[in-house]
N, C-alpha and C. Protein backbone atom coordinates (compact mmCIF):
# COMPACT_ATOMS: atom_id res chain seq x y z
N UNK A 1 0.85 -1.18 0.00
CA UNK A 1 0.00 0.00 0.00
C UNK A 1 0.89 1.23 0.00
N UNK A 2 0.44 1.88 -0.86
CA UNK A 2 1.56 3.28 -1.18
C UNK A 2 1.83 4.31 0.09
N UNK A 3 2.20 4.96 0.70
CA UNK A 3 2.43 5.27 2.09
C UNK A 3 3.12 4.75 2.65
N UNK A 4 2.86 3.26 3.10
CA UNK A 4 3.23 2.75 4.37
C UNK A 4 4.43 2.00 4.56
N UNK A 5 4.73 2.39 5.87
CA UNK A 5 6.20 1.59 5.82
C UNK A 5 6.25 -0.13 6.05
N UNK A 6 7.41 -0.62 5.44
CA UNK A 6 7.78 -2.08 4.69
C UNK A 6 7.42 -2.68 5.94
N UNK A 7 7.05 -3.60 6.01
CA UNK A 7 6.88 -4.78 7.34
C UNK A 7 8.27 -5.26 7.60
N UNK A 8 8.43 -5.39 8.68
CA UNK A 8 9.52 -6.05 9.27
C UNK A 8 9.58 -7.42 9.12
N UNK A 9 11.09 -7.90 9.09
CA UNK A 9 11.09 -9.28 8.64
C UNK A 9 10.56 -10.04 10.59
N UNK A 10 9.26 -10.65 10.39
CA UNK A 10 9.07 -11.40 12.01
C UNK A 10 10.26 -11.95 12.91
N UNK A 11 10.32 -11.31 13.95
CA UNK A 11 11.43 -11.87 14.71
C UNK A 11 10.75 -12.46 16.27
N UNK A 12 10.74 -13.54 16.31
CA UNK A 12 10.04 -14.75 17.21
C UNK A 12 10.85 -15.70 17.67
N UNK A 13 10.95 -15.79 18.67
CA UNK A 13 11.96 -16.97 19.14
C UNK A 13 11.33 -18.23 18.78
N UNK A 14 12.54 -19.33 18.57
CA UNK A 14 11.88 -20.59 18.96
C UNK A 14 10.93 -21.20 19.71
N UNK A 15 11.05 -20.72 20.68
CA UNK A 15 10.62 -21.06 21.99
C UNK A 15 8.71 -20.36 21.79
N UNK A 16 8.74 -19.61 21.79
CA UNK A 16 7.36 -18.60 21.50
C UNK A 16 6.75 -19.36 20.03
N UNK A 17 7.41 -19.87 19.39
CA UNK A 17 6.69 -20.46 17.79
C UNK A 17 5.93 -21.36 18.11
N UNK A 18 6.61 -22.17 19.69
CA UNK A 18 5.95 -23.35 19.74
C UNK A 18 4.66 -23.57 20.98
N UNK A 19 4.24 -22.28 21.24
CA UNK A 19 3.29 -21.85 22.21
C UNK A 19 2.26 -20.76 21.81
N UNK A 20 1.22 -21.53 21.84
CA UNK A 20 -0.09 -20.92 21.04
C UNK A 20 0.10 -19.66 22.34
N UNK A 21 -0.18 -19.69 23.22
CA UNK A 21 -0.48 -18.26 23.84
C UNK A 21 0.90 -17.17 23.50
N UNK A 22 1.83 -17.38 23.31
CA UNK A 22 2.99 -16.52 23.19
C UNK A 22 2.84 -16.09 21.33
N UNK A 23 2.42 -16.62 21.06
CA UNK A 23 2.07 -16.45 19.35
C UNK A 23 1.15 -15.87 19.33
N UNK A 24 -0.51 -15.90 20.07
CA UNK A 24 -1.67 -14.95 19.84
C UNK A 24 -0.83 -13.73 20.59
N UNK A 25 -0.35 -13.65 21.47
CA UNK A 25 0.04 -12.42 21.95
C UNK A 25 1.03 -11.81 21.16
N UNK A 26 1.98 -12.02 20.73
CA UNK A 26 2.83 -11.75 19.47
C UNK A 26 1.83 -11.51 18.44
N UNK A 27 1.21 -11.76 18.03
CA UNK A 27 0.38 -11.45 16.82
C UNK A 27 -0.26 -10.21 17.33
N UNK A 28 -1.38 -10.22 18.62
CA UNK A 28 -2.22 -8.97 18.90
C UNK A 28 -1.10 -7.74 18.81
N UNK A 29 0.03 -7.98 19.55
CA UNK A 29 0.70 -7.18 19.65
C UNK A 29 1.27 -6.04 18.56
N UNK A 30 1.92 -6.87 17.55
CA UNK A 30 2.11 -7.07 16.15
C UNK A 30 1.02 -6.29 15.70
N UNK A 31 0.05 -6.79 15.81
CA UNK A 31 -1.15 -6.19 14.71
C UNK A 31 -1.44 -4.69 15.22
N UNK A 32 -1.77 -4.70 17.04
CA UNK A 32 -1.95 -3.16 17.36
C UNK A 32 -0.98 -2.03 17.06
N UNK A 33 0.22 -2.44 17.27
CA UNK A 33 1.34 -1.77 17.03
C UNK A 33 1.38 -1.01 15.07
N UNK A 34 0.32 -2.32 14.55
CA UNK A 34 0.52 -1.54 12.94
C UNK A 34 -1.04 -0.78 13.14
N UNK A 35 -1.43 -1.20 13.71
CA UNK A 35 -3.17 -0.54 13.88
C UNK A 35 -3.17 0.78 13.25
N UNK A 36 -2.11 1.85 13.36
CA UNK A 36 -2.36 2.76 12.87
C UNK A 36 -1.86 3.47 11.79
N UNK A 37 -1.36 2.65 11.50
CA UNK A 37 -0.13 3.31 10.37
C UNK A 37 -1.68 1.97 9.00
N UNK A 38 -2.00 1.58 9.44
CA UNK A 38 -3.17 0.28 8.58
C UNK A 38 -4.04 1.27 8.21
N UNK A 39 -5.05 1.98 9.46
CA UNK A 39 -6.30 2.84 9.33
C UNK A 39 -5.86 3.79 9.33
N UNK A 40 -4.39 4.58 8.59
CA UNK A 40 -4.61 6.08 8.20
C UNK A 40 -5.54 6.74 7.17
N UNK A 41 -5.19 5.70 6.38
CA UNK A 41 -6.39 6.02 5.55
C UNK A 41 -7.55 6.70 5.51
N UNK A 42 -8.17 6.29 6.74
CA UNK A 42 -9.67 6.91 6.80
C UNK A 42 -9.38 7.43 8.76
N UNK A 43 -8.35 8.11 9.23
CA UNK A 43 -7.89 8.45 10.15
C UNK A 43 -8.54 7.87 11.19
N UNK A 44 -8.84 6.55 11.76
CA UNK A 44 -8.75 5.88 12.71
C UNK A 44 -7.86 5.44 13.56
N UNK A 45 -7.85 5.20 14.52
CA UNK A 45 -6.67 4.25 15.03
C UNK A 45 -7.88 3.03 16.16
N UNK A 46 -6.83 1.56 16.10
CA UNK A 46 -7.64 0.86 16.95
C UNK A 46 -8.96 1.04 17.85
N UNK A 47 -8.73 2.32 18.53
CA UNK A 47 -9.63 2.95 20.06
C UNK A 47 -10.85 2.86 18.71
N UNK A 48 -10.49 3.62 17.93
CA UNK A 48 -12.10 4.46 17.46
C UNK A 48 -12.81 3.59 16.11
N UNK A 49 -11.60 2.50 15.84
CA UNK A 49 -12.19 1.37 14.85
C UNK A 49 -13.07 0.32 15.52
N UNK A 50 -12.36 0.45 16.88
CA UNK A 50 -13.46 -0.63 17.90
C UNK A 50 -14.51 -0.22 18.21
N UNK A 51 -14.68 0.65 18.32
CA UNK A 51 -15.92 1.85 18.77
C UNK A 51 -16.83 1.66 17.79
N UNK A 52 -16.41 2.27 16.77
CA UNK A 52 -17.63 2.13 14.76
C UNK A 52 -17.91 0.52 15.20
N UNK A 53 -16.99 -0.51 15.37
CA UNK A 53 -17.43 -1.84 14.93
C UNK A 53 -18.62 -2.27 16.04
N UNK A 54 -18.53 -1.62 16.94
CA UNK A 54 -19.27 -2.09 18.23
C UNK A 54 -20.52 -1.70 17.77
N UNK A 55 -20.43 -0.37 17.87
CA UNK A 55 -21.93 0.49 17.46
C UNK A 55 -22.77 -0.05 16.33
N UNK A 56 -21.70 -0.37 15.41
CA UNK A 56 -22.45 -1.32 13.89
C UNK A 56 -23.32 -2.54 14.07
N UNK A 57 -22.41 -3.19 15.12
CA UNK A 57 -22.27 -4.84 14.73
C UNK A 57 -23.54 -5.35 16.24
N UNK A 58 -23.57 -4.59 17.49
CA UNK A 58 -23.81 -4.79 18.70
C UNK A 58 -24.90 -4.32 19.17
N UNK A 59 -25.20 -3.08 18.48
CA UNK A 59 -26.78 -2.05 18.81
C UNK A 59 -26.69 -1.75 20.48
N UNK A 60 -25.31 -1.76 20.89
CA UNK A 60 -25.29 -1.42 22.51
C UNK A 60 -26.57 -0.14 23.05
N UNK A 61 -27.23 -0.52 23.92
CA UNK A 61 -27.80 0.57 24.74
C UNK A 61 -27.10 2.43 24.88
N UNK A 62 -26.47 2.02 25.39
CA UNK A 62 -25.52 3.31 25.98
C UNK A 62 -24.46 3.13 25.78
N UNK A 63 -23.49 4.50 26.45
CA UNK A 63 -22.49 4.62 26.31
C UNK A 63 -21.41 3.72 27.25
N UNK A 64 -21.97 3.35 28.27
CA UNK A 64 -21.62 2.22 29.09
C UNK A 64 -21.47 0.84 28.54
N UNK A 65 -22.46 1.08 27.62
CA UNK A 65 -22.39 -0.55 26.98
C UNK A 65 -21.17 -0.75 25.98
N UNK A 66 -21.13 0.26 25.51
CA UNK A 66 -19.90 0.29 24.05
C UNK A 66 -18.82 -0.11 25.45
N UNK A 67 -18.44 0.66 26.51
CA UNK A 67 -17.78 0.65 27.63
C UNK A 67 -17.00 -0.54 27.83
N UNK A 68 -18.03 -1.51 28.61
CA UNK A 68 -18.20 -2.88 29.07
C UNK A 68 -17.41 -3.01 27.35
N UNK A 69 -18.41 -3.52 26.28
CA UNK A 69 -18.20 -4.57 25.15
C UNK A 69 -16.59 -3.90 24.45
N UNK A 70 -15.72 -3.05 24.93
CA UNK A 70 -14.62 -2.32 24.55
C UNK A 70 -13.40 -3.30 25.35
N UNK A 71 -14.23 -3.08 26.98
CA UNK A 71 -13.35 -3.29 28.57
C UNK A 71 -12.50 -2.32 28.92
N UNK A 72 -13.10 -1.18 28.65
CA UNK A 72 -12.44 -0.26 28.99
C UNK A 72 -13.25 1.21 29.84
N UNK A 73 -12.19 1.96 30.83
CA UNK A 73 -12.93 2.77 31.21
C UNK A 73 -14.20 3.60 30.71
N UNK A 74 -15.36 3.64 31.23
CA UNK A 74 -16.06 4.58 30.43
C UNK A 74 -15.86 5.97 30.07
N UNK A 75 -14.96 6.46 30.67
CA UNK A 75 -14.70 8.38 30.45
C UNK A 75 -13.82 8.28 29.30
N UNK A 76 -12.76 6.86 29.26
CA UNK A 76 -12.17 7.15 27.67
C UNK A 76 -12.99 6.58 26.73
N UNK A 77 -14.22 5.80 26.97
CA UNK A 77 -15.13 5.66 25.82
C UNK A 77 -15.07 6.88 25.63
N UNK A 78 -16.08 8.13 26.26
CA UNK A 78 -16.80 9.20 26.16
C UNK A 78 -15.96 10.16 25.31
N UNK A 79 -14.64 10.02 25.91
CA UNK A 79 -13.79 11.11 25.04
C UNK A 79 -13.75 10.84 23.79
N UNK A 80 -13.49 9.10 23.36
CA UNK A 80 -13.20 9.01 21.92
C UNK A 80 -14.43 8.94 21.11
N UNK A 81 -15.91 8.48 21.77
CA UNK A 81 -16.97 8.90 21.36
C UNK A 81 -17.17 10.48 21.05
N UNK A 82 -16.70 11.71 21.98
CA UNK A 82 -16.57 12.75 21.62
C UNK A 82 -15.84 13.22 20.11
N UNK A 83 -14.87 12.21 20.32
CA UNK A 83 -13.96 12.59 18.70
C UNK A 83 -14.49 12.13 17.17
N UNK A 84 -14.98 10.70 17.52
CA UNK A 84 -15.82 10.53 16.61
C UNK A 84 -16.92 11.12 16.11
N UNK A 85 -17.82 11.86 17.08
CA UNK A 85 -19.06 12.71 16.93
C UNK A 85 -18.52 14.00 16.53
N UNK A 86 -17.00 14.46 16.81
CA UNK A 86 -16.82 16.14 16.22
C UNK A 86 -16.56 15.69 14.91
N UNK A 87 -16.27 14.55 14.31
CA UNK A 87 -15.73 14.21 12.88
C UNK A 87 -17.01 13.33 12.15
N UNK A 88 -18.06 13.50 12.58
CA UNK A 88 -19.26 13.33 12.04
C UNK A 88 -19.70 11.75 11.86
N UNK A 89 -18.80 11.11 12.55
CA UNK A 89 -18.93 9.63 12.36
C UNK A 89 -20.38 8.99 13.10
N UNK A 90 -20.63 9.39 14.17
CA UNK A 90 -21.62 9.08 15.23
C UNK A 90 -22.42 10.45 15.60
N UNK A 91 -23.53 9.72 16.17
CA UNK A 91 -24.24 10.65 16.45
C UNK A 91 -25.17 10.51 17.99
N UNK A 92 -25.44 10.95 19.25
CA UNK A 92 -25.58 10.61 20.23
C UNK A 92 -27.28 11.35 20.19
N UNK A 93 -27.87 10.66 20.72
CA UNK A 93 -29.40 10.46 20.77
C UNK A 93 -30.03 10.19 22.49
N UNK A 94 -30.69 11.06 22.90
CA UNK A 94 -31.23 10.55 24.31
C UNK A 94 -32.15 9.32 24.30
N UNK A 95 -31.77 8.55 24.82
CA UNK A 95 -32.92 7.42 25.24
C UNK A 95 -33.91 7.77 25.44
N UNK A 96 -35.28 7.67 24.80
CA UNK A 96 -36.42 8.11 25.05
C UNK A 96 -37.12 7.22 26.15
N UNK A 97 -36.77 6.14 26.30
CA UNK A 97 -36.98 5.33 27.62
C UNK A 97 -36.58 5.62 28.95
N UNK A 98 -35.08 6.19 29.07
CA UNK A 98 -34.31 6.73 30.19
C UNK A 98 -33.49 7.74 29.28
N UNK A 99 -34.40 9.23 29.53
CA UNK A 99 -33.41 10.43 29.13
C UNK A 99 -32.39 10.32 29.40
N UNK A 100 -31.30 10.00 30.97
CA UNK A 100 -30.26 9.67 31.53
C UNK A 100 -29.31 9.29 30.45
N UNK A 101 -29.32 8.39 29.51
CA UNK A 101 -28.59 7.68 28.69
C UNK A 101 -29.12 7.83 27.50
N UNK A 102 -27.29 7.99 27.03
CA UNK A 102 -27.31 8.87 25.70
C UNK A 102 -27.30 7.24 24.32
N UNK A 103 -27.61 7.22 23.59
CA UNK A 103 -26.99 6.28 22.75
C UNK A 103 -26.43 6.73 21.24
N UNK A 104 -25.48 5.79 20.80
CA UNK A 104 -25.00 6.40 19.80
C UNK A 104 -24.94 5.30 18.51
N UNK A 105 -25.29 6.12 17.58
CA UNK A 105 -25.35 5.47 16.19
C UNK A 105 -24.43 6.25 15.00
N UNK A 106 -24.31 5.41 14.02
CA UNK A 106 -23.52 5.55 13.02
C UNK A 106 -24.11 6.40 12.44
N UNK A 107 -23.30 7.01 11.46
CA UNK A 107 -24.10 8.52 10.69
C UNK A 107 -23.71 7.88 9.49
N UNK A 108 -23.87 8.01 8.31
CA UNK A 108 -23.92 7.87 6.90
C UNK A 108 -22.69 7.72 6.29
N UNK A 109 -21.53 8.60 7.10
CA UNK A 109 -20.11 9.00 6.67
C UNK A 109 -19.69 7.75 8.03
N UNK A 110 -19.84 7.79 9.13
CA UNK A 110 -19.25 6.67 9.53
C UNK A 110 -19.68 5.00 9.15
N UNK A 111 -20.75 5.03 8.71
CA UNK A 111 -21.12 3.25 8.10
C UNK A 111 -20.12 3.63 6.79
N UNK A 112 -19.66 4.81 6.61
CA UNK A 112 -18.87 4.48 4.62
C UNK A 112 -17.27 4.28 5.40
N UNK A 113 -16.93 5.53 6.13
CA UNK A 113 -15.60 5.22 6.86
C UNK A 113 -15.24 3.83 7.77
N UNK A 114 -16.52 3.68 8.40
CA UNK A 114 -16.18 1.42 9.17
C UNK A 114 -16.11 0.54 8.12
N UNK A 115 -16.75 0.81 6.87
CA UNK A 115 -17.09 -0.18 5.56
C UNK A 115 -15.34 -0.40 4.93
N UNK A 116 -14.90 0.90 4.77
CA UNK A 116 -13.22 1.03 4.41
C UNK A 116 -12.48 0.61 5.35
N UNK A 117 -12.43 1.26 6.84
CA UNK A 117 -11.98 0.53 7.70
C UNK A 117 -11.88 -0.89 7.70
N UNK A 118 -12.97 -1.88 7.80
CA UNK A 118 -12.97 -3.29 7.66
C UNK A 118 -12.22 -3.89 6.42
N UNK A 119 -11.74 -2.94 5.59
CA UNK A 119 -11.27 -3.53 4.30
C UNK A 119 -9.67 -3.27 4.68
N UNK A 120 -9.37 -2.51 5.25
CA UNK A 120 -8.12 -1.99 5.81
C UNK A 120 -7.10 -2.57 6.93
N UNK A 121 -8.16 -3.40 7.61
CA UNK A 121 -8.11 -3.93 9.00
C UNK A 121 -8.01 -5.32 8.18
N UNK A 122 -8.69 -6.02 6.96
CA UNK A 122 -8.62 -7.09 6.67
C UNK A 122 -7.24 -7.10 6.20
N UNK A 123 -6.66 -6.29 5.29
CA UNK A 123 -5.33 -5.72 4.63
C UNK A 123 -4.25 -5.49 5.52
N UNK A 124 -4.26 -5.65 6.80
CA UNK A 124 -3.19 -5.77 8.27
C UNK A 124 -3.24 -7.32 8.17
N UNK A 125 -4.32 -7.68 8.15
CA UNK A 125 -4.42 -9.41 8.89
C UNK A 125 -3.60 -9.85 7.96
N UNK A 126 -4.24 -9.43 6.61
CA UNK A 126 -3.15 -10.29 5.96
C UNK A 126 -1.92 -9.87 5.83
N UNK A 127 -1.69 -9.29 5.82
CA UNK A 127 -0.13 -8.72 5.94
C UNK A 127 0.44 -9.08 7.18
N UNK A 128 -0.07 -9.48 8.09
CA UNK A 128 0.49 -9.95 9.50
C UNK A 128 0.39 -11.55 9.59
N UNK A 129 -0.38 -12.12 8.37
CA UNK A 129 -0.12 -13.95 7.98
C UNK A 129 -0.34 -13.82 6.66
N UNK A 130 1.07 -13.56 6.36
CA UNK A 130 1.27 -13.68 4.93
C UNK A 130 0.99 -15.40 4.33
N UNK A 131 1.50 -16.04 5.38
CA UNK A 131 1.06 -17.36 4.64
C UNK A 131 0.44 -18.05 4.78
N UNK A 132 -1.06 -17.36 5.26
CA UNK A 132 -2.66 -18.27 5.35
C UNK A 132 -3.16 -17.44 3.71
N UNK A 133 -3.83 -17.84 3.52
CA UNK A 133 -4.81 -17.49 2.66
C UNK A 133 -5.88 -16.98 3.11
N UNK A 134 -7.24 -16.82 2.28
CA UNK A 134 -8.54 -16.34 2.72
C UNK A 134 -9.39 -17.31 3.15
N UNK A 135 -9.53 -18.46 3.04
CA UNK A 135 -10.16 -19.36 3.56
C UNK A 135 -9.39 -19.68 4.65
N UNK A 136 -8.03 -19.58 4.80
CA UNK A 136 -7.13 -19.96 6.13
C UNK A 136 -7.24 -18.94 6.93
N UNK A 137 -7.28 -17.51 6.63
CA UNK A 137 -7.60 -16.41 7.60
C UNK A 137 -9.24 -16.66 8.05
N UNK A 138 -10.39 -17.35 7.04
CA UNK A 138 -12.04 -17.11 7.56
C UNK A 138 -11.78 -18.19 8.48
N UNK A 139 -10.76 -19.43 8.58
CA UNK A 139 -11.21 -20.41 9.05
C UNK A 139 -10.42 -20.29 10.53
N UNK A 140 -9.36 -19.52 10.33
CA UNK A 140 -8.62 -18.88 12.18
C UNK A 140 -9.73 -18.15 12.94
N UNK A 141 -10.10 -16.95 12.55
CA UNK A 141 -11.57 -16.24 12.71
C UNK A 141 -12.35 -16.95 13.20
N UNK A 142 -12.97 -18.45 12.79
CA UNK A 142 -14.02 -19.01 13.08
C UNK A 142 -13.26 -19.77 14.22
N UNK A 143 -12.03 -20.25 14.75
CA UNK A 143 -11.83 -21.14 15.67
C UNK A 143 -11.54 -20.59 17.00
N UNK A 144 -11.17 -18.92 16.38
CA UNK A 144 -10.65 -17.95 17.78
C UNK A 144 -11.92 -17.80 18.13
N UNK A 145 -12.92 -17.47 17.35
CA UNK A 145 -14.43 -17.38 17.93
C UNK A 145 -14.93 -18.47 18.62
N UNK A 146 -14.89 -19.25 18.21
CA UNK A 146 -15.46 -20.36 18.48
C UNK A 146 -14.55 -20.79 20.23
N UNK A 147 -13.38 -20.68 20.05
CA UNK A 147 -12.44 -20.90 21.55
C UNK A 147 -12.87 -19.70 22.76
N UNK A 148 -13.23 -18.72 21.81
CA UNK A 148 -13.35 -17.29 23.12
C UNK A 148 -15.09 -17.56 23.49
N UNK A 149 -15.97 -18.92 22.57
CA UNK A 149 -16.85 -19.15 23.12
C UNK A 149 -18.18 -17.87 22.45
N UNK A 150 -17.89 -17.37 21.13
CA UNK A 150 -18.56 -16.62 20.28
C UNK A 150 -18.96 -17.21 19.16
N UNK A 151 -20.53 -17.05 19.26
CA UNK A 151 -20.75 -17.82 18.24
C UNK A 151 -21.08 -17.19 16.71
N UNK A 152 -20.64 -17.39 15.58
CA UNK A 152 -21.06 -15.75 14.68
C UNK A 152 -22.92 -15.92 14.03
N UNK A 153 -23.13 -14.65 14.30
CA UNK A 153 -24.26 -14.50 13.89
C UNK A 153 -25.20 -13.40 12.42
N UNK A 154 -25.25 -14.17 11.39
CA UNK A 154 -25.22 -13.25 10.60
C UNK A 154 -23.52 -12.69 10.37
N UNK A 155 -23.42 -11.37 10.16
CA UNK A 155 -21.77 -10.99 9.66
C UNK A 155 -21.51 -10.98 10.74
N UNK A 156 -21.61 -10.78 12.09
CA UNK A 156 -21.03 -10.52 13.14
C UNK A 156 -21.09 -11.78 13.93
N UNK A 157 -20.20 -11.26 15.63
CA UNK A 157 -20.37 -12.40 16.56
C UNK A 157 -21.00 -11.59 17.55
N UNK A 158 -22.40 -12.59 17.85
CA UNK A 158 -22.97 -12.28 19.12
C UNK A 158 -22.41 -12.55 20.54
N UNK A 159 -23.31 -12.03 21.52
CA UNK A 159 -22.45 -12.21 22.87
C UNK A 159 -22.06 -13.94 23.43
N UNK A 160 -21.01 -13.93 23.93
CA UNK A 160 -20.64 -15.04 24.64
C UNK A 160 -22.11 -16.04 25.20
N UNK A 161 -22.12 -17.43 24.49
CA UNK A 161 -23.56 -18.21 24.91
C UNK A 161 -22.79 -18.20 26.65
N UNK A 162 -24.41 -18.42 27.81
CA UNK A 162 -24.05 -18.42 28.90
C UNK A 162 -24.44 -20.34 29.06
């Protein structure tokens, strides 16, 4: 991709190649670390690509809920929800059930900016397993889901079965 700088040749010990948890963590790691230099494109970074995907994919209640389904404090939801809403991505709506709570939905320019995003974010994965393919990347997807106990529903994955 024109911009971005060359990937590094992977440097992994032996020892870590042969341990699934030292490899997903090497990989998350790996992948967040390119997270942003991936979604310049459409000026995201990780925080606010998780945010669009939540709101899209989840129909969370509130701003608490994006919160929780993030795991992260709610005041840095709020702020990066703030950034997204000054850049027209989201849009915050009072609960007509409980004025108290605000909820937020995608605006027209953010379902087109998450739509690129997801194409961008697919364009890291693969670049971060150069040697799966697309049926070998849908079929990792389906087993990490399936291990974290998510089952997919429609394009997305619904919440953890209890």
């Amino acid at each position: 991709m024109a911009g971005m700088e060359p990937v590094a040749e992977p440097c992994l010990s032996r020892g870590a190649a042969t341990r699934l948890a030292l490899l997903l963590v090497h990989a998350g790691t790996t992948l967040a670390a390119s997270a942003e230099a991936h979604l310049a494109p459409v000026d995201l970074d990780g925080r606010g690509y998780s945010i669009l995907s939540i709101i899209e994919s989840d129909d969370p209640g509130s701003q608490q809920e994006i919160a929780r389904l993030l795991g992260k404090a709610p005041a840095l939801v709020v702020s990066a929800i703030d950034e997204l809403e000054a850049r027209g991505l989201v849009e915050r709506t009072r609960d007509p059930q409980d004025r108290r709570r605000s909820r937020v939905t995608l605006t027209a320019a953010g379902r087109r900016t998450l739509r690129r995003a997801h194409q961008l974010a697919d364009e890291a994965v693969a670049t971060l397993l150069p040697g799966l393919d697309a049926d070998e990347l849908d079929e990792l997807r389906a087993l990490l889901a399936r291990g974290l106990g998510v089952t997919t529903a429609g394009e997305g994955l619904a919440a953890p079965s209890a």
